[in-house]
C-alpha atoms as a PDB file:
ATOM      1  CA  UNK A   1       1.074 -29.921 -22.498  1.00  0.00           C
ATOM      2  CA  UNK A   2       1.683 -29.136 -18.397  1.00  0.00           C
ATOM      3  CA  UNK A   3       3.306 -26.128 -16.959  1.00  0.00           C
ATOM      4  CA  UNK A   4       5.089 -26.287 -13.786  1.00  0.00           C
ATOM      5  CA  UNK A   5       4.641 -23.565 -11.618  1.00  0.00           C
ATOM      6  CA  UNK A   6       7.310 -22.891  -8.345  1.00  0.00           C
ATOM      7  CA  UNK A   7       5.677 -22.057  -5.091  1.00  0.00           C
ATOM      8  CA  UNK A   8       7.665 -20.096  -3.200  1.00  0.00           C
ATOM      9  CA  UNK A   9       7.560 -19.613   0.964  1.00  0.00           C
ATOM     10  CA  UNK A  10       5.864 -15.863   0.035  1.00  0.00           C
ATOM     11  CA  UNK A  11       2.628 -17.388  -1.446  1.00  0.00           C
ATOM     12  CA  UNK A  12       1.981 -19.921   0.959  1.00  0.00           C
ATOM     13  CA  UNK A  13      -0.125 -18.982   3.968  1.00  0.00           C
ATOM     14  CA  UNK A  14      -1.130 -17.908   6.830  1.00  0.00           C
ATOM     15  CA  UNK A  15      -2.448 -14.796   5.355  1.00  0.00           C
ATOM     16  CA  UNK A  16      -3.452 -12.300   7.529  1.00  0.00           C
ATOM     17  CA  UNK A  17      -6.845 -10.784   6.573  1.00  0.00           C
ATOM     18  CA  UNK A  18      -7.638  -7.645   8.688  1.00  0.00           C
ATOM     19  CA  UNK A  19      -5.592  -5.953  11.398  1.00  0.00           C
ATOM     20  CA  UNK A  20      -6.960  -2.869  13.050  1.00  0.00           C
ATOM     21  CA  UNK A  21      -9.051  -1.344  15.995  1.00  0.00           C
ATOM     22  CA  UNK A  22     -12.590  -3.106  16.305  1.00  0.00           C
ATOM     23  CA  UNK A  23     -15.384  -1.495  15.023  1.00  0.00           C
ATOM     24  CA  UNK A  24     -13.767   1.428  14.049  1.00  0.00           C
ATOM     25  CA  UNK A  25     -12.428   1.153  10.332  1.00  0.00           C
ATOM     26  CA  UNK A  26     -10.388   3.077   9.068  1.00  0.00           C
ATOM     27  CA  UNK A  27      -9.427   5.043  12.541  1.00  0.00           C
ATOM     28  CA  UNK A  28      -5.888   4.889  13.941  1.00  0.00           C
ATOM     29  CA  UNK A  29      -6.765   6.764  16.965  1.00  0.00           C
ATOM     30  CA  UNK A  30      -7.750   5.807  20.183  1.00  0.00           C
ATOM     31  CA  UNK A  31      -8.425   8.358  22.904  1.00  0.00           C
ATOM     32  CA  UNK A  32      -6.678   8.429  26.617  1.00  0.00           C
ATOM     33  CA  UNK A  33      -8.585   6.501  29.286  1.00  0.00           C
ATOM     34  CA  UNK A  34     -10.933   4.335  26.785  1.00  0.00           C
ATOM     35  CA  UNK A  35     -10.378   0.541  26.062  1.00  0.00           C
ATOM     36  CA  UNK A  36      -9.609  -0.618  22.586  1.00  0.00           C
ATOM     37  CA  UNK A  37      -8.815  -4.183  20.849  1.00  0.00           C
ATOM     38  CA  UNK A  38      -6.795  -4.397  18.029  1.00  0.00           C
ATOM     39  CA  UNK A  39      -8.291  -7.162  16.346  1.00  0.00           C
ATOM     40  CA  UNK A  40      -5.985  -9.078  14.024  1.00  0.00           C
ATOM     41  CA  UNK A  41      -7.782 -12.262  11.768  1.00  0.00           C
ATOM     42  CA  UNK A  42      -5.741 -14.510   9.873  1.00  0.00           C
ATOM     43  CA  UNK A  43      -7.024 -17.687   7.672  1.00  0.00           C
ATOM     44  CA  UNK A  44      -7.143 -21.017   9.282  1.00  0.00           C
ATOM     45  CA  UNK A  45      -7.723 -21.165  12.248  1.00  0.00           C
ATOM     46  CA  UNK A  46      -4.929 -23.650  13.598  1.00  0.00           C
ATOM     47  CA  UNK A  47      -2.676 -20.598  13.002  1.00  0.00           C
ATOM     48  CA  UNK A  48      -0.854 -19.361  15.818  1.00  0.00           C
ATOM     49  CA  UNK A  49      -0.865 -15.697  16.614  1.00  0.00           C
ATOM     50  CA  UNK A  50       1.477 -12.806  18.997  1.00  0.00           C
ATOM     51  CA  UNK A  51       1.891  -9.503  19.354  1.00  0.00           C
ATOM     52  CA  UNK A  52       4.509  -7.122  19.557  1.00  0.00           C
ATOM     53  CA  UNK A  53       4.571  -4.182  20.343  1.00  0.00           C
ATOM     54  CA  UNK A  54       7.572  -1.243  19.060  1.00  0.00           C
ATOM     55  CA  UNK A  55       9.481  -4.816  18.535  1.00  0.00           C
ATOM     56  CA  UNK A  56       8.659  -6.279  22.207  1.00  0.00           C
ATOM     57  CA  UNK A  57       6.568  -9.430  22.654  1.00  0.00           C
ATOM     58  CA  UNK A  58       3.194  -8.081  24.152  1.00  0.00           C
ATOM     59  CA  UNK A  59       2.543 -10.420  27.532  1.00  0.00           C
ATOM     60  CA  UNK A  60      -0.094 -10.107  29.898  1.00  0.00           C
ATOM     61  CA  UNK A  61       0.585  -9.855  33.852  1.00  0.00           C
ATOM     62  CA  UNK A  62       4.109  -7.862  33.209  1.00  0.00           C
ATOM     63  CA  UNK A  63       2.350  -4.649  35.241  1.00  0.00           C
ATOM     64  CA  UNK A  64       0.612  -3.300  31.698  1.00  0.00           C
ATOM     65  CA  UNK A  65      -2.691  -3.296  30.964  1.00  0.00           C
ATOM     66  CA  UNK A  66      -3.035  -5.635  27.990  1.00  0.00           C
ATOM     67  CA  UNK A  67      -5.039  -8.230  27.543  1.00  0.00           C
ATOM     68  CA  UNK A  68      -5.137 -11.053  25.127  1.00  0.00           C
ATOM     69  CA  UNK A  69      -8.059 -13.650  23.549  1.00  0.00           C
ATOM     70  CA  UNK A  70      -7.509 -15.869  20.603  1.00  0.00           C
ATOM     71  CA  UNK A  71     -11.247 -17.241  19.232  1.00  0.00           C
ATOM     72  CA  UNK A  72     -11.075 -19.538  16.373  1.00  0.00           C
ATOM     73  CA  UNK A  73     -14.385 -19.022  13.793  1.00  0.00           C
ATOM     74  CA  UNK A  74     -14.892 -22.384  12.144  1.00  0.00           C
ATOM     75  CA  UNK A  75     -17.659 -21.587  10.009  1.00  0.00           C
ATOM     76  CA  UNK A  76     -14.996 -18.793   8.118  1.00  0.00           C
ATOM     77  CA  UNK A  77     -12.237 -20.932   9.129  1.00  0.00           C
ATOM     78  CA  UNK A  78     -10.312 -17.427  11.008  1.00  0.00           C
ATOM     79  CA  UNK A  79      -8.487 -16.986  13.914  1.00  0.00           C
ATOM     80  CA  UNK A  80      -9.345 -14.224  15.302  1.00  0.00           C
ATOM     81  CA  UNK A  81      -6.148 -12.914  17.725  1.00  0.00           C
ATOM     82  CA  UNK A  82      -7.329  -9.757  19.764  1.00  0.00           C
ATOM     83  CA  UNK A  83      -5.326  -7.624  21.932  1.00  0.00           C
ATOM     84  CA  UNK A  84      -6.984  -5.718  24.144  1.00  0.00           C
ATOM     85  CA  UNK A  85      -5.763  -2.362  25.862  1.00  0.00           C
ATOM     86  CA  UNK A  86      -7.565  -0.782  29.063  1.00  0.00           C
ATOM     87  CA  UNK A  87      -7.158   2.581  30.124  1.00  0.00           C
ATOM     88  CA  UNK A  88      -5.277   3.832  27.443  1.00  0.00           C
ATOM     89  CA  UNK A  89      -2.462   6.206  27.979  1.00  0.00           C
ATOM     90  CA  UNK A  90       0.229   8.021  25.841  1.00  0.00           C
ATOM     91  CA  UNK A  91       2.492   5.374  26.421  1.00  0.00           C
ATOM     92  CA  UNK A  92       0.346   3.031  24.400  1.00  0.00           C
ATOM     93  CA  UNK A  93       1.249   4.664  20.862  1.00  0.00           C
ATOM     94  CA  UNK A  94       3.208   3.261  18.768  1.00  0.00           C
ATOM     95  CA  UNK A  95       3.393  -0.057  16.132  1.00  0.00           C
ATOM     96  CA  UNK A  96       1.773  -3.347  17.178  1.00  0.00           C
ATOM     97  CA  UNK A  97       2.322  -6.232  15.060  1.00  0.00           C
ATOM     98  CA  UNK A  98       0.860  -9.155  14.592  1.00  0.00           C
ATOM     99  CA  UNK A  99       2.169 -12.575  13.913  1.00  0.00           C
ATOM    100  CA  UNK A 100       0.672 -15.920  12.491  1.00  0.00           C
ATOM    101  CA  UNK A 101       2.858 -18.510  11.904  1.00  0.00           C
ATOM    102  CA  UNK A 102       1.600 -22.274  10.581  1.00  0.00           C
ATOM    103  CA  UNK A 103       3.267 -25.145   9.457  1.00  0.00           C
ATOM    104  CA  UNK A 104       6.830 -23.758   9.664  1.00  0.00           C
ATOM    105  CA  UNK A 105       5.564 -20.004   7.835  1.00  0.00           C
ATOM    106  CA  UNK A 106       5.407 -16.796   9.577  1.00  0.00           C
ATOM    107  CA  UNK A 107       3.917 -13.878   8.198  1.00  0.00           C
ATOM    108  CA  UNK A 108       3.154 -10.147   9.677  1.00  0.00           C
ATOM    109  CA  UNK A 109       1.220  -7.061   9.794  1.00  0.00           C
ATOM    110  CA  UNK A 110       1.862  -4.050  11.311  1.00  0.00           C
ATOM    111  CA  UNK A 111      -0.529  -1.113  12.691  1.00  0.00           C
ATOM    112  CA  UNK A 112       0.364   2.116  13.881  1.00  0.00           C
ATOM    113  CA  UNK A 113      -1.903   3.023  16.995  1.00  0.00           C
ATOM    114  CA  UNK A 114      -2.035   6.732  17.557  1.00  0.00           C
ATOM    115  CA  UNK A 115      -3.722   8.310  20.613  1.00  0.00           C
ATOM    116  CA  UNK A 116      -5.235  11.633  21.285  1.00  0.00           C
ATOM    117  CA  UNK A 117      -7.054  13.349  23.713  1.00  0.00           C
ATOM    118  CA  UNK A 118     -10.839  13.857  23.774  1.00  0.00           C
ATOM    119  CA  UNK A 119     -12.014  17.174  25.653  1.00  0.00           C
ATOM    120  CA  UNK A 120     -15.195  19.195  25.793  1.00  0.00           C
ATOM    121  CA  UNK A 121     -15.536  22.332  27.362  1.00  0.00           C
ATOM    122  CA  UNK A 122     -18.638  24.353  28.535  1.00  0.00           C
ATOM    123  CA  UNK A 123     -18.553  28.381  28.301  1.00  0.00           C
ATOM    124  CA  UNK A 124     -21.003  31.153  28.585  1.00  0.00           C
ATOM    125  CA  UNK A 125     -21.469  33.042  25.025  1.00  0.00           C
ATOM    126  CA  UNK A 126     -20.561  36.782  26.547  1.00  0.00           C
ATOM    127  CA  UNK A 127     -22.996  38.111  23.833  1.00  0.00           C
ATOM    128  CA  UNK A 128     -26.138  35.858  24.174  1.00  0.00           C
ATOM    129  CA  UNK A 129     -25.317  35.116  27.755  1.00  0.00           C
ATOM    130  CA  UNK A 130     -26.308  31.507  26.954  1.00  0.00           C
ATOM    131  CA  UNK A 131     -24.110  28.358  27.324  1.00  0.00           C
ATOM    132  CA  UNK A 132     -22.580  26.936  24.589  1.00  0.00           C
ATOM    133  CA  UNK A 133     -20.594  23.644  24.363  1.00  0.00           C
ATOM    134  CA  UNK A 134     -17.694  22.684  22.036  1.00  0.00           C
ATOM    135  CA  UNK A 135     -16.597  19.367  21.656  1.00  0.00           C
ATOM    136  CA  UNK A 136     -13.278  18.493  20.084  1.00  0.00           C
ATOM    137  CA  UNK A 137     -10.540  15.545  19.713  1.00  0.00           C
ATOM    138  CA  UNK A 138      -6.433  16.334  19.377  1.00  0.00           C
END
């Protein structure tokens, strides 16, 4: 007895692994003025990878302030596709994708990049006459 099984083009690879901001899981924020990469992995490293961002190709040299690296990890056999931003600004929100195509497959993931505003402010406590600091993020 056999049983035939029917691969389709949706469980072949590349598979993405992880797409986010480095070192900072689980955040979706970055804050106005820092640099961030948006790191995106995918299995195999002979995959090919690109960005997009709000449905645009992401480029380098086009008067933003992206840059890009691609760094295959043989031991895990990853590619690891980063995308990094300098000097972030308001215009920089929005949803990056990226995509890893190999052998003739293409396959996506998308991340929403919010960004906020860090701020602290010093004022004198009227009734202690001491300083006091408060430290926020919006």
């Amino acid at each position: 007895m056999f049983s035939l099984s029917l691969s389709t083009e949706k469980d072949k690879g590349p598979y993405i692994l992880y797409l986010g901001l480095e070192n900072k899981i689980g955040s979706h924020v970055a804050v106005i003025g820092s640099n961030v990469n948006l790191t995106c992995e995918s299995q195999n490293t002979r995959v090919q990878n690109y960005f997009t961002k709000n449905g645009s190709v992401v480029q380098e040299g086009d008067g933003k302030h992206y840059t890009l690296y691609y760094m295959p990890d043989h031991m895990r056999n990853v590619k690891v596709a980063n995308l990094e931003i300098k000097n972030v600004t308001l215009e920089d929100a929005g949803n990056y994708t990226c995509f890893a195509w190999l052998d003739g497959i293409r396959k996506d993931s998308t991340f929403s990049l919010s960004v906020g505003m860090y701020f602290r402010v010093k004022f004198l406590n009227l009734i202690t006459g001491s300083p006091s600091k408060v430290e926020s993020c919006s």
